[in-house]
N, C-alpha and C. Protein backbone atom coordinates (compact mmCIF):
# COMPACT_ATOMS: atom_id res chain seq x y z
N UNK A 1 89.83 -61.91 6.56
CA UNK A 1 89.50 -60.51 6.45
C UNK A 1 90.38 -59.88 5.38
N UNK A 2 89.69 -59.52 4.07
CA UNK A 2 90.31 -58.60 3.06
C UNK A 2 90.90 -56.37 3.43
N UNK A 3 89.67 -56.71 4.22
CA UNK A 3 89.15 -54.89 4.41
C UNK A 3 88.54 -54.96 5.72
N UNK A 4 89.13 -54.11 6.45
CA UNK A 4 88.87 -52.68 7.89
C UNK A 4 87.85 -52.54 7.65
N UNK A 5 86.34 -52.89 8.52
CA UNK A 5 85.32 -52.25 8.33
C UNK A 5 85.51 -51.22 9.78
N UNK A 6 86.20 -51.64 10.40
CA UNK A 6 85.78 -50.76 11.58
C UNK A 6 87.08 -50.82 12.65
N UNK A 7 87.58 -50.08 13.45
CA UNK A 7 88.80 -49.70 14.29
C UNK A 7 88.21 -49.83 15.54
N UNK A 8 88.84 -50.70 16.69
CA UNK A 8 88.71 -50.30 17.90
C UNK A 8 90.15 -50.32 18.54
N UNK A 9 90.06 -49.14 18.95
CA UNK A 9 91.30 -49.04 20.11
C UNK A 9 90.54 -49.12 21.67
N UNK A 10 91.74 -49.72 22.47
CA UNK A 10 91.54 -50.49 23.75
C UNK A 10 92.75 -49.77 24.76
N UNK A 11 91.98 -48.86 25.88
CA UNK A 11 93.10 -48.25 26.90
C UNK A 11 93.37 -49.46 27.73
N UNK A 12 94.51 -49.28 28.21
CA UNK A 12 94.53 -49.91 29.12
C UNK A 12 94.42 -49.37 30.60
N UNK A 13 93.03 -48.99 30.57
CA UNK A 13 92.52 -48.57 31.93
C UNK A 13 90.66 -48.50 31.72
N UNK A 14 90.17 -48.81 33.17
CA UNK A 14 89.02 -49.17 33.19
C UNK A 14 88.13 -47.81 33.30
N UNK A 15 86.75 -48.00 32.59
CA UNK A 15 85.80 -46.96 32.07
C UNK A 15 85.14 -45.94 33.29
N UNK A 16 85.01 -46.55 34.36
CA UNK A 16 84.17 -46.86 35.63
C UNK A 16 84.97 -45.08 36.14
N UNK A 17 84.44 -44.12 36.82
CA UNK A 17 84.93 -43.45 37.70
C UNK A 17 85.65 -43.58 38.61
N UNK A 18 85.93 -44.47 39.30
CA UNK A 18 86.94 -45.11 40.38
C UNK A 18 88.39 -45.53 39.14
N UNK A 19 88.09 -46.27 37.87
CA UNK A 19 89.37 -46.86 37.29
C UNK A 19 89.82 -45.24 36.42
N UNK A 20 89.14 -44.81 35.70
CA UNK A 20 89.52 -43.39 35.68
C UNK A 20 90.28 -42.71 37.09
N UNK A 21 89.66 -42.51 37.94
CA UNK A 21 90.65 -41.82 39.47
C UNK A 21 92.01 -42.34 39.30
N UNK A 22 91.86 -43.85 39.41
CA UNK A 22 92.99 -44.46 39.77
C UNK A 22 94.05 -44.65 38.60
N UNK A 23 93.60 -44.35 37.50
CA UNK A 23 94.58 -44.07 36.30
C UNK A 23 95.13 -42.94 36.12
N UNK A 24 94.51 -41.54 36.52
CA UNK A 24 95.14 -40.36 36.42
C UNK A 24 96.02 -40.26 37.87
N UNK A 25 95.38 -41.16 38.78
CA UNK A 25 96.46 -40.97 39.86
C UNK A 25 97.78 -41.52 39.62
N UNK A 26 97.87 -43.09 39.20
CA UNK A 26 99.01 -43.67 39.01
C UNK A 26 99.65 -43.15 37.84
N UNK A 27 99.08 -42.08 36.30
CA UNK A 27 99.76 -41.37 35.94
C UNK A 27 100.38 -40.63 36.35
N UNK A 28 99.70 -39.84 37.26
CA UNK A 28 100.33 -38.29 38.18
C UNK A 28 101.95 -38.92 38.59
N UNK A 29 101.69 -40.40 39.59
CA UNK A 29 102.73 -40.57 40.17
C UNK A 29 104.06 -41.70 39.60
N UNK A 30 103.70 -42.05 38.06
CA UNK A 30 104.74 -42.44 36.78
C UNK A 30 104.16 -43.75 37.13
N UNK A 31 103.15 -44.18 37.93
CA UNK A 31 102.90 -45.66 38.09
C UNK A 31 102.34 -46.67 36.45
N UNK A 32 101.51 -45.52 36.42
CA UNK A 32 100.33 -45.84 34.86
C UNK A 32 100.36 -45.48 34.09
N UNK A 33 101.04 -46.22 32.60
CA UNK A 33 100.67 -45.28 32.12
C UNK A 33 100.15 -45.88 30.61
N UNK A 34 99.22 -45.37 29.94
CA UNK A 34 98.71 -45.69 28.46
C UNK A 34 98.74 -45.27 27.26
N UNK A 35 99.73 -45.11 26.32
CA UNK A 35 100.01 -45.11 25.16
C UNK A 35 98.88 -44.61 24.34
N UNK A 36 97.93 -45.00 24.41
CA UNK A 36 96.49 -44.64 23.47
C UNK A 36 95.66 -43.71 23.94
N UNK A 37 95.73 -43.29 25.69
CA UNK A 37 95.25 -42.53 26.25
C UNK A 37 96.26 -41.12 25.84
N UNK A 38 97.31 -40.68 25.49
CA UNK A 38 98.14 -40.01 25.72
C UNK A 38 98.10 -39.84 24.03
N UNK A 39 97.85 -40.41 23.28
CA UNK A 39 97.23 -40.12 22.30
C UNK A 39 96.26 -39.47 21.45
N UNK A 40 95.00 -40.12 22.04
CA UNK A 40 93.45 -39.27 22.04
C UNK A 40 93.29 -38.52 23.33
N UNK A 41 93.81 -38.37 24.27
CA UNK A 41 93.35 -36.98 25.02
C UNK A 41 94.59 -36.28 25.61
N UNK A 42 94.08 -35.06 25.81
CA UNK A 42 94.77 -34.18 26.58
C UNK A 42 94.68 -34.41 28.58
N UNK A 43 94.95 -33.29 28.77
CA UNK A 43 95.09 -33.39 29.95
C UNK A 43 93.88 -33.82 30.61
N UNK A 44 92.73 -33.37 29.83
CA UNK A 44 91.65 -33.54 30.81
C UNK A 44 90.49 -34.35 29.73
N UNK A 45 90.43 -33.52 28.43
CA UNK A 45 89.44 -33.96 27.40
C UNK A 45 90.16 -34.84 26.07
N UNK A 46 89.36 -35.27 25.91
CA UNK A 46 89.73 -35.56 24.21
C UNK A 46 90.10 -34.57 23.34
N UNK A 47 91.62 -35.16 22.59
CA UNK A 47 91.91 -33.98 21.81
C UNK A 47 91.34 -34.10 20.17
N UNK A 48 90.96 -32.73 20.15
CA UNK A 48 90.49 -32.78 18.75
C UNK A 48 91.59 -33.39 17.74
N UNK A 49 91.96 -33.21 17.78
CA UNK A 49 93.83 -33.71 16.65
C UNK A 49 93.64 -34.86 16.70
N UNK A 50 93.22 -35.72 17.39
CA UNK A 50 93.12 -37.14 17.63
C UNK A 50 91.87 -37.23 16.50
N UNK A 51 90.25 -36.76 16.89
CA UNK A 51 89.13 -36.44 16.01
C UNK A 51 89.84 -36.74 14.31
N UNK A 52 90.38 -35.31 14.05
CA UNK A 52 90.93 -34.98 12.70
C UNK A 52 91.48 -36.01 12.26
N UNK A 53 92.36 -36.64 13.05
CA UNK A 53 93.55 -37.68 12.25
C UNK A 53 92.72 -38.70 12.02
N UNK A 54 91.64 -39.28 12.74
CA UNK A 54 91.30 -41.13 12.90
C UNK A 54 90.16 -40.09 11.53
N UNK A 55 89.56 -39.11 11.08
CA UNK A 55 88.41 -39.15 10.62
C UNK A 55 89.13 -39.56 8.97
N UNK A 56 90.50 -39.36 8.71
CA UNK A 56 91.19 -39.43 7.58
C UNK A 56 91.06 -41.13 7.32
N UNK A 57 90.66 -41.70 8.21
CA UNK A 57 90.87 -43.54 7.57
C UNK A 57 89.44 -43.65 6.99
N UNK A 58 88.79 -43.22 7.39
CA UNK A 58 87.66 -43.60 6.13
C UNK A 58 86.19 -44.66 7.04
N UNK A 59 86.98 -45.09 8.25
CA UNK A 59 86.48 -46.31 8.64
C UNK A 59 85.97 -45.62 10.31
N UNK A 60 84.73 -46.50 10.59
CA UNK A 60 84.97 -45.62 12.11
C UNK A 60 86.05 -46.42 12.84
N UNK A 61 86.37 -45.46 14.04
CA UNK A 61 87.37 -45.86 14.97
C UNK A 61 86.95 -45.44 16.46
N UNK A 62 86.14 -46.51 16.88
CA UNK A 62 85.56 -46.19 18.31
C UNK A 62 86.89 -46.70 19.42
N UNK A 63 86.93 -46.50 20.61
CA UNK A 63 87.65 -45.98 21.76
C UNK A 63 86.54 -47.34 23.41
N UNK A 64 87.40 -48.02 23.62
CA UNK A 64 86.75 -48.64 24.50
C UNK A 64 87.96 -48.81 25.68
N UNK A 65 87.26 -48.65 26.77
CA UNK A 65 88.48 -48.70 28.21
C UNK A 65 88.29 -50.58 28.11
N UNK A 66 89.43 -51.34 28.80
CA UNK A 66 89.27 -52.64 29.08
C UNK A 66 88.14 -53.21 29.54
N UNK A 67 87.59 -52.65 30.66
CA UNK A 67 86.38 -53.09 31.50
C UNK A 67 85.03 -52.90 30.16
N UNK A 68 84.84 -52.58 29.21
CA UNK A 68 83.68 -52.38 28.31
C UNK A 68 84.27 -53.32 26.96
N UNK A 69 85.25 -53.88 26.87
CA UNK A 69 85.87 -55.21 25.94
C UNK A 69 84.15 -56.16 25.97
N UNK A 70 83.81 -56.49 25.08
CA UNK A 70 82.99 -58.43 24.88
C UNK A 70 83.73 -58.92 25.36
N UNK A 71 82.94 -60.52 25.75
CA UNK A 71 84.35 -61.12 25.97
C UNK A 71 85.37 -62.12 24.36
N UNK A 72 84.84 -61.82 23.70
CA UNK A 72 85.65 -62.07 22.31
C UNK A 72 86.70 -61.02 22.37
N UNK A 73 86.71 -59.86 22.29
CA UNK A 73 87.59 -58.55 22.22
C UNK A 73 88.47 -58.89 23.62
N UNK A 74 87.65 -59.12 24.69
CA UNK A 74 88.79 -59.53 25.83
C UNK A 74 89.69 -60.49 25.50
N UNK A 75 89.27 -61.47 25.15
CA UNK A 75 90.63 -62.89 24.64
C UNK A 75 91.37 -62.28 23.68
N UNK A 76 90.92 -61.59 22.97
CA UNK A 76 91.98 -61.25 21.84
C UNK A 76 93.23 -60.58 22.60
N UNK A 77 92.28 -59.55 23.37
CA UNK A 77 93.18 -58.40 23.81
C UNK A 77 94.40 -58.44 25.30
N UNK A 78 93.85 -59.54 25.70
CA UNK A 78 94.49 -59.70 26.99
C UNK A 78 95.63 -59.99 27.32
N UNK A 79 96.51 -58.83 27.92
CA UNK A 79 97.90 -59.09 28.09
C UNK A 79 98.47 -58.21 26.77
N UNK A 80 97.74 -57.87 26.13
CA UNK A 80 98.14 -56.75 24.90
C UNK A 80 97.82 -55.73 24.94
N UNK A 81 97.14 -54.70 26.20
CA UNK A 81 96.72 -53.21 26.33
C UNK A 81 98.07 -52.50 26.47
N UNK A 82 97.89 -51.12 25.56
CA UNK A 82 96.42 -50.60 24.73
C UNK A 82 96.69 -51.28 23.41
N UNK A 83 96.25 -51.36 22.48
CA UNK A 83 96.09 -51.70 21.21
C UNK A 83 94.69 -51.19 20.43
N UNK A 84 95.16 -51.39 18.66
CA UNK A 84 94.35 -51.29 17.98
C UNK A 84 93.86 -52.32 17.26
N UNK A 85 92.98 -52.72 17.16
CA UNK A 85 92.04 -54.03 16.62
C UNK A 85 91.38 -53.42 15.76
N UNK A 86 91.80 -54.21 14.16
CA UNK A 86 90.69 -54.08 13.15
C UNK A 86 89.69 -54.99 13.26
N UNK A 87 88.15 -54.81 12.65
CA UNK A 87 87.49 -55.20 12.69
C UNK A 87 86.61 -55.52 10.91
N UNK A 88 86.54 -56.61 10.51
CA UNK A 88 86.11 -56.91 8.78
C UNK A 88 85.57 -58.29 8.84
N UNK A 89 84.23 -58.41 8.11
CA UNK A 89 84.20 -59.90 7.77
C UNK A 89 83.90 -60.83 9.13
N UNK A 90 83.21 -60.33 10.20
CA UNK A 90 82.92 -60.83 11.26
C UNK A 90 84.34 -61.16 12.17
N UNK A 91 85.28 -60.74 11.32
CA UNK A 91 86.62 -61.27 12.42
C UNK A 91 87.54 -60.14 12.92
N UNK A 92 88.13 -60.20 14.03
CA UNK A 92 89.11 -59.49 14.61
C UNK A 92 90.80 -59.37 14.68
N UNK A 93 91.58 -58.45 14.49
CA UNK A 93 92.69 -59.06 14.58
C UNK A 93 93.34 -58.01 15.07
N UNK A 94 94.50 -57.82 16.01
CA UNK A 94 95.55 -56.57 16.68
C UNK A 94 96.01 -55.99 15.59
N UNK A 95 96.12 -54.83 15.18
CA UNK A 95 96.23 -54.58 14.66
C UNK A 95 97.77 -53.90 14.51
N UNK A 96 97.33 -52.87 15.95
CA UNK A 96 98.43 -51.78 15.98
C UNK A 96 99.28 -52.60 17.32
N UNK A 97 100.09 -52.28 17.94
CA UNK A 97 100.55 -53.47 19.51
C UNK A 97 101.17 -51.97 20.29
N UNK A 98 101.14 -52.44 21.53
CA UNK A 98 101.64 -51.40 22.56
C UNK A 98 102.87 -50.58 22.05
N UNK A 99 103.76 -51.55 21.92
CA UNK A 99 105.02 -51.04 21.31
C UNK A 99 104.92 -50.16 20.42
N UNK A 100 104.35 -50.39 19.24
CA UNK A 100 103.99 -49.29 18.09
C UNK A 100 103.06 -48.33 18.55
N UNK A 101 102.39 -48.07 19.55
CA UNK A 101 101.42 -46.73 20.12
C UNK A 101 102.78 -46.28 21.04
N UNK A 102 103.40 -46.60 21.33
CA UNK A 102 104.17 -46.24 22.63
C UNK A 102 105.41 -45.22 21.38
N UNK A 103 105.74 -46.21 20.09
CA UNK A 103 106.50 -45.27 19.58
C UNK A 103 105.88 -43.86 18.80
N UNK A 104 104.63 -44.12 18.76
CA UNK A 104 103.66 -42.80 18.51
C UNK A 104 104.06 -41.61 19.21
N UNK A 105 104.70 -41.56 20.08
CA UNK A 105 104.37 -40.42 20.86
C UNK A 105 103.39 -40.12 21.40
N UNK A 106 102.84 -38.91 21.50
CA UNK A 106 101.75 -38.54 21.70
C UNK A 106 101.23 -37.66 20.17
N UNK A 107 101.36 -38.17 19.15
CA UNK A 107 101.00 -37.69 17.90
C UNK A 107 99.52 -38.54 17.28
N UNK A 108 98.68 -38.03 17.54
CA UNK A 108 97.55 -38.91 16.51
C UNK A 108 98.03 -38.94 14.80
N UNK A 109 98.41 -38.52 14.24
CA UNK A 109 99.01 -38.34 12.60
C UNK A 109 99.55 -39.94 12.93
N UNK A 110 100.55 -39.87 13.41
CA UNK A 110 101.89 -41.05 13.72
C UNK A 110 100.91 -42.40 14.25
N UNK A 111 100.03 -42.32 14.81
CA UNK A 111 99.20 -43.65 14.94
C UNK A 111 98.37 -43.63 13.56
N UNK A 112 97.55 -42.61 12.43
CA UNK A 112 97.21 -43.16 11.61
C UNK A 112 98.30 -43.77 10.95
N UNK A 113 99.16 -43.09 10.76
CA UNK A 113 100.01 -43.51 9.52
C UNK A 113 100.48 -45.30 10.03
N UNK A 114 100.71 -45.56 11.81
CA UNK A 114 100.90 -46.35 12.13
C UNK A 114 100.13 -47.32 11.40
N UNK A 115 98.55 -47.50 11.77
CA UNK A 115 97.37 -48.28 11.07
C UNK A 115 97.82 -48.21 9.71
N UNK A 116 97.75 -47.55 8.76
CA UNK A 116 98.04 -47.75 7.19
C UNK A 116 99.17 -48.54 7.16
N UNK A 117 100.43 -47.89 7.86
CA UNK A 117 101.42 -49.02 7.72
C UNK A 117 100.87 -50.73 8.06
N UNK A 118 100.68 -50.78 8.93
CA UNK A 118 99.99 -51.89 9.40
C UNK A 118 98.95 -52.64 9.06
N UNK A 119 98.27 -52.06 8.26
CA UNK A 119 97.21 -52.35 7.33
C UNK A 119 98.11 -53.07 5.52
N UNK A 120 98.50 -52.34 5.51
CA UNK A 120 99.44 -52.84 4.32
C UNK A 120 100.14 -53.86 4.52
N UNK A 121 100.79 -53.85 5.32
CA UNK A 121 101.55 -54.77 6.13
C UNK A 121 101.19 -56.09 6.16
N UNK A 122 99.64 -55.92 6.66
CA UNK A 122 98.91 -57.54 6.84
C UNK A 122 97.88 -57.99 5.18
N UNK A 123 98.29 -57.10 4.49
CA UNK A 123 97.41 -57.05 3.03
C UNK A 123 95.94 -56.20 3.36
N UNK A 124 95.86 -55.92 4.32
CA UNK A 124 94.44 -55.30 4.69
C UNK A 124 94.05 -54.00 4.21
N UNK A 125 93.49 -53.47 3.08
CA UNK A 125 92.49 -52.20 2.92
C UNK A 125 91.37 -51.59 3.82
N UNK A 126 91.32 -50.84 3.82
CA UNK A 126 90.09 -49.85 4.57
C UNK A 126 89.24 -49.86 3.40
N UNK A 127 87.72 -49.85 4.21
CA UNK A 127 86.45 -49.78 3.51
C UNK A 127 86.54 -48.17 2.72
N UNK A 128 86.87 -47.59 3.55
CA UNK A 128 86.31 -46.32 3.52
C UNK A 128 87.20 -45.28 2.08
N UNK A 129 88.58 -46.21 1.80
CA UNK A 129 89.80 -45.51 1.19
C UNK A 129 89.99 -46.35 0.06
């Protein structure tokens, strides 16, 4: 893979209404918690700031809970939530790792810039830039 055709980030929590419950619960009580979720949303919705920042890479950047992974995206990803996975050239690779969303803060800016760093990093360009 030369070039990012496409971004997926991966919560580490499941899509389903019950794994949602049980993620804002074990947040509430410091049990759970997800780096990428705390990122793209607020308390309740998706934050626009999150929108603004990912629309600056050029590339889309879709949002998948664990339980909605392929199972190609599952092997990659397993034992590595949340993360960001580029996608180019039919192949996949981690892109961004827990650790580096976790030092994000809760800043979407600080995870793009994360990806560009990281993109450079591995020689990788964005389609879109």
């Amino acid at each position: 893979m030369q070039r990012i055709e496409r971004l997926v980030g991966v919560y580490d929590a499941d899509g389903t209404l019950l794994g949602e419950l049980a993620y804002v619960v074990g947040h509430l009580l410091g049990r759970r918690s997800c780096a990428l979720c705390d990122i793209t949303h607020g308390s309740v919705r998706r934050r626009p700031a999150f929108d603004e920042a990912a629309a600056t890479l050029g590339v889309p950047f879709d949002l998948l809970h664990r339980d909605e992974r392929s199972p190609a995206l599952a092997a990659l990803t397993d034992g590595a939530l949340p993360c960001v996975v580029a996608e180019g050239d039919g192949e996949q690779v981690v892109l961004v790792d827990r650790a580096t969303l976790a030092a994000c803060g809760k800043d979407p800016v600080a995870l793009v810039e994360a990806i560009r760093s990281s993109a450079a990093a591995a020689g990788l360009g964005l389609v879109g830039t």
